[in-house]
Protein backbone atom coordinates (compact mmCIF):
# COMPACT_ATOMS: atom_id res chain seq x y z
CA UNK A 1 -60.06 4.76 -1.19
CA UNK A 2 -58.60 1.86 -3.19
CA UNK A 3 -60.62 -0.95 -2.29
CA UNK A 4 -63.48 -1.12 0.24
CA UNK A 5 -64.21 -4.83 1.69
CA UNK A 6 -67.49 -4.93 3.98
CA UNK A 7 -68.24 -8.50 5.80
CA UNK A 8 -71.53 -9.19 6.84
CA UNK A 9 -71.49 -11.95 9.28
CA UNK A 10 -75.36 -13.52 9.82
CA UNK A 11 -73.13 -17.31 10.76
CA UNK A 12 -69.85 -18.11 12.18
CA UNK A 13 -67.49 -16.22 14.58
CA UNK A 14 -66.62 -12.30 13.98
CA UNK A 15 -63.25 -13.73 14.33
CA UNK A 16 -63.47 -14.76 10.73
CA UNK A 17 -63.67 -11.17 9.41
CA UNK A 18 -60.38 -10.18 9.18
CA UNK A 19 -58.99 -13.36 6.99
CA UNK A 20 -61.64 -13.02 4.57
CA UNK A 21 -61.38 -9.39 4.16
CA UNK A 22 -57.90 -9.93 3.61
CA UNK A 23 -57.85 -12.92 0.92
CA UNK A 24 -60.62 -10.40 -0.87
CA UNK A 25 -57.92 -7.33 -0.54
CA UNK A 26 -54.94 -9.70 -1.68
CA UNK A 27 -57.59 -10.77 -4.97
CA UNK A 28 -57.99 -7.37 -6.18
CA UNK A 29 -54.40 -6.10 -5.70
CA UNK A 30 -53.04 -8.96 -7.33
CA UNK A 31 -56.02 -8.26 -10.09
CA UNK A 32 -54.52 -5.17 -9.90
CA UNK A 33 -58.41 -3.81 -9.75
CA UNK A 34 -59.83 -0.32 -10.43
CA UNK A 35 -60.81 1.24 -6.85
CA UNK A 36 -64.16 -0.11 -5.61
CA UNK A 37 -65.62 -2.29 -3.12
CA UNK A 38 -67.64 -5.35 -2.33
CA UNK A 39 -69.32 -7.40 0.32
CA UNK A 40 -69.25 -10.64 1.17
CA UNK A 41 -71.83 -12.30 3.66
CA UNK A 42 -71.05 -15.07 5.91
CA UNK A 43 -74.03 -16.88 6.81
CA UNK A 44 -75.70 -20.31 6.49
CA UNK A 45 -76.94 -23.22 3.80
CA UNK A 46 -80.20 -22.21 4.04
CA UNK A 47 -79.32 -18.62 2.65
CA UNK A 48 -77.07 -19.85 -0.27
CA UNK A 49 -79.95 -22.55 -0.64
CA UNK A 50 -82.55 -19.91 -1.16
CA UNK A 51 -80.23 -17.32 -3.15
CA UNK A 52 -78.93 -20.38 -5.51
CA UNK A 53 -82.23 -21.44 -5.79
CA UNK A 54 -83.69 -17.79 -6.61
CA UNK A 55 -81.06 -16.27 -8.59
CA UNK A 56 -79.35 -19.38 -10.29
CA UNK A 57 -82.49 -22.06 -10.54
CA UNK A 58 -80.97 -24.50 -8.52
CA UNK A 59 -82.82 -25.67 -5.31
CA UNK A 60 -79.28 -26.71 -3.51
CA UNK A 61 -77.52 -25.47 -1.09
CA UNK A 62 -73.82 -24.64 -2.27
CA UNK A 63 -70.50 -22.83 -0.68
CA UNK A 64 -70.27 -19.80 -2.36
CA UNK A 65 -72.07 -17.61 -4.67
CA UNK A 66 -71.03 -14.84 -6.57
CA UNK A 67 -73.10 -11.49 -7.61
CA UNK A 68 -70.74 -9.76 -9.72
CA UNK A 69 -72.38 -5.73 -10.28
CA UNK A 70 -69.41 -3.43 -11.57
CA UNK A 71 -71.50 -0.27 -11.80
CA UNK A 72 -70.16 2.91 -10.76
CA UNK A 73 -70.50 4.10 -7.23
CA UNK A 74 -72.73 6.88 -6.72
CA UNK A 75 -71.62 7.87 -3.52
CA UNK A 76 -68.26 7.24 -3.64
CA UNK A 77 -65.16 6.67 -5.93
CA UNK A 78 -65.50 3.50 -8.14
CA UNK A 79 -66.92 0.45 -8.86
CA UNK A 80 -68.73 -1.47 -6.77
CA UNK A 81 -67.69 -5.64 -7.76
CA UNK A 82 -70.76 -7.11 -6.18
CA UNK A 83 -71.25 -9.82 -3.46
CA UNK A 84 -69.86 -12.35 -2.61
CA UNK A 85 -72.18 -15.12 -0.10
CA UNK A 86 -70.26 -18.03 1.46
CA UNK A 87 -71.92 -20.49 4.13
CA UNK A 88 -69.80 -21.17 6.93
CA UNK A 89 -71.09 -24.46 7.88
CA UNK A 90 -70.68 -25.98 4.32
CA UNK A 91 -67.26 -24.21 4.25
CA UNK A 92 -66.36 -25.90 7.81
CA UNK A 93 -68.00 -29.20 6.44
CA UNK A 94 -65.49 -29.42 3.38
CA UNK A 95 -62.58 -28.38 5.71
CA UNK A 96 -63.02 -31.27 8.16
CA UNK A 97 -63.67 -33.22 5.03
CA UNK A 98 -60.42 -32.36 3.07
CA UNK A 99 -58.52 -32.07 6.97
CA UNK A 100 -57.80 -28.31 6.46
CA UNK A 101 -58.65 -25.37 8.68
CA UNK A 102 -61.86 -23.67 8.36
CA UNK A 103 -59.46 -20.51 7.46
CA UNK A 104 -57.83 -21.77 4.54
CA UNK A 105 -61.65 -23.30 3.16
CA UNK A 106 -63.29 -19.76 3.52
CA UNK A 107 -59.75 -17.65 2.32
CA UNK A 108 -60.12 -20.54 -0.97
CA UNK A 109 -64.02 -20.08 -1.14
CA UNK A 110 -63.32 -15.76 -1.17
CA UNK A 111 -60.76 -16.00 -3.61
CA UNK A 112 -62.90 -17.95 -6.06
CA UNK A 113 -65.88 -15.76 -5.12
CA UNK A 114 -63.71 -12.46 -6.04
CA UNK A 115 -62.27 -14.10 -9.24
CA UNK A 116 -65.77 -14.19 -10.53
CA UNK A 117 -66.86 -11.28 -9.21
CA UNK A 118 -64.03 -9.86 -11.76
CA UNK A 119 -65.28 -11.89 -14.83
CA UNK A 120 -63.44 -14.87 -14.06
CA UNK A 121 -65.52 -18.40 -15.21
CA UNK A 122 -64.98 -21.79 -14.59
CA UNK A 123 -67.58 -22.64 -17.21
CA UNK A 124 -65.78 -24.27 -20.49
CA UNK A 125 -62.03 -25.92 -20.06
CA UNK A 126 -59.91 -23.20 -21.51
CA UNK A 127 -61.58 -20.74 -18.94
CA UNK A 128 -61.28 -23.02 -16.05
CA UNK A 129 -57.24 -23.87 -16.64
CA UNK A 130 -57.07 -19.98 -16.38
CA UNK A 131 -59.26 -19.05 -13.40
CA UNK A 132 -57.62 -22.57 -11.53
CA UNK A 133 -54.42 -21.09 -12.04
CA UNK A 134 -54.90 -17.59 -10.92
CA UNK A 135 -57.04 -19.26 -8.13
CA UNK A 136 -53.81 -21.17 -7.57
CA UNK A 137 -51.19 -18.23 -7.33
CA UNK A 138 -53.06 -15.90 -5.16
CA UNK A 139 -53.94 -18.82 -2.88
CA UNK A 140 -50.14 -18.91 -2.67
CA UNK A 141 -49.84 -15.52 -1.90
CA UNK A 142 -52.12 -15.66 1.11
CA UNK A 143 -49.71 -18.81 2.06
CA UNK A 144 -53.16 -21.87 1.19
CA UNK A 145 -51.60 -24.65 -0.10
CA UNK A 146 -53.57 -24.12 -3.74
CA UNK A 147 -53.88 -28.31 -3.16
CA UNK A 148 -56.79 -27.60 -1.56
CA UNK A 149 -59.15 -27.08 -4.49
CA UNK A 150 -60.67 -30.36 -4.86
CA UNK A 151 -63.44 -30.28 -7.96
């Protein structure tokens, strides 16, 4: 076991599983990550609404949220990184908005989702520059224009 990606889909098409599990895979390889695993939950604004909301103190819906955990496994080998939860109808909204596929908007939103998940922050401008630009060359990797990312 090197890395363990579980998708939970509660909103969207089952088709969507295999990109996201493999933008998540390409993150930690490139992150060259411990062995571990993670899930990430497709499912609606409502959900992110009420996690952001709960977790975060924000009573908005958003794209993605990240749970980052990094505690050993007990049943298995590794680390488990935490969850990821992205809404698929926000994520098709800003597609159709920025006149990309709804692929390339959920393989940008699991990136950035993973990146935090390993202890990358967007929070002060040094940190951001260096998350953007990891952001930027796995996005590459997985063949996402990194133009994408619109703040």
């Amino acid at each position: 076991m090197k890395h363990v990606i579980e998708v939970q889909i509660s909103a969207g098409s089952t088709s969507l599983e295999a990109g996201v599990a493999k933008a998540a895979r390409t993150v930690l390889s490139m992150e060259e990550a411990e062995p571990g695993s993670l899930t990430i939950v497709l499912t609606d604004g409502e959900a992110l609404r009420t996690a952001n909301r709960r977790y975060a103190g924000f009573d908005l819906a958003t794209d993605v949220l990240s749970f980052p955990d990094g505690e050993p496994q007990q049943d298995q080998e590794g680390v488990y990184f935490g969850d990821v939860m992205i809404a698929v109808p926000i994520a098709q909204q800003q597609a159709d908005q920025r006149k990309h596929s709804l692929s390339n908007e959920l393989t940008l939103l699991t990136v950035h989702g993973v990146l935090h998940l390993l202890g990358y922050d967007h929070e002060n401008p040094e940190k951001k520059g260096e998350m953007w630009s990891r952001q930027a060359e796995i996005l590459r990797r997985l063949d996402v224009d990194p133009a994408i990312v619109k703040e």
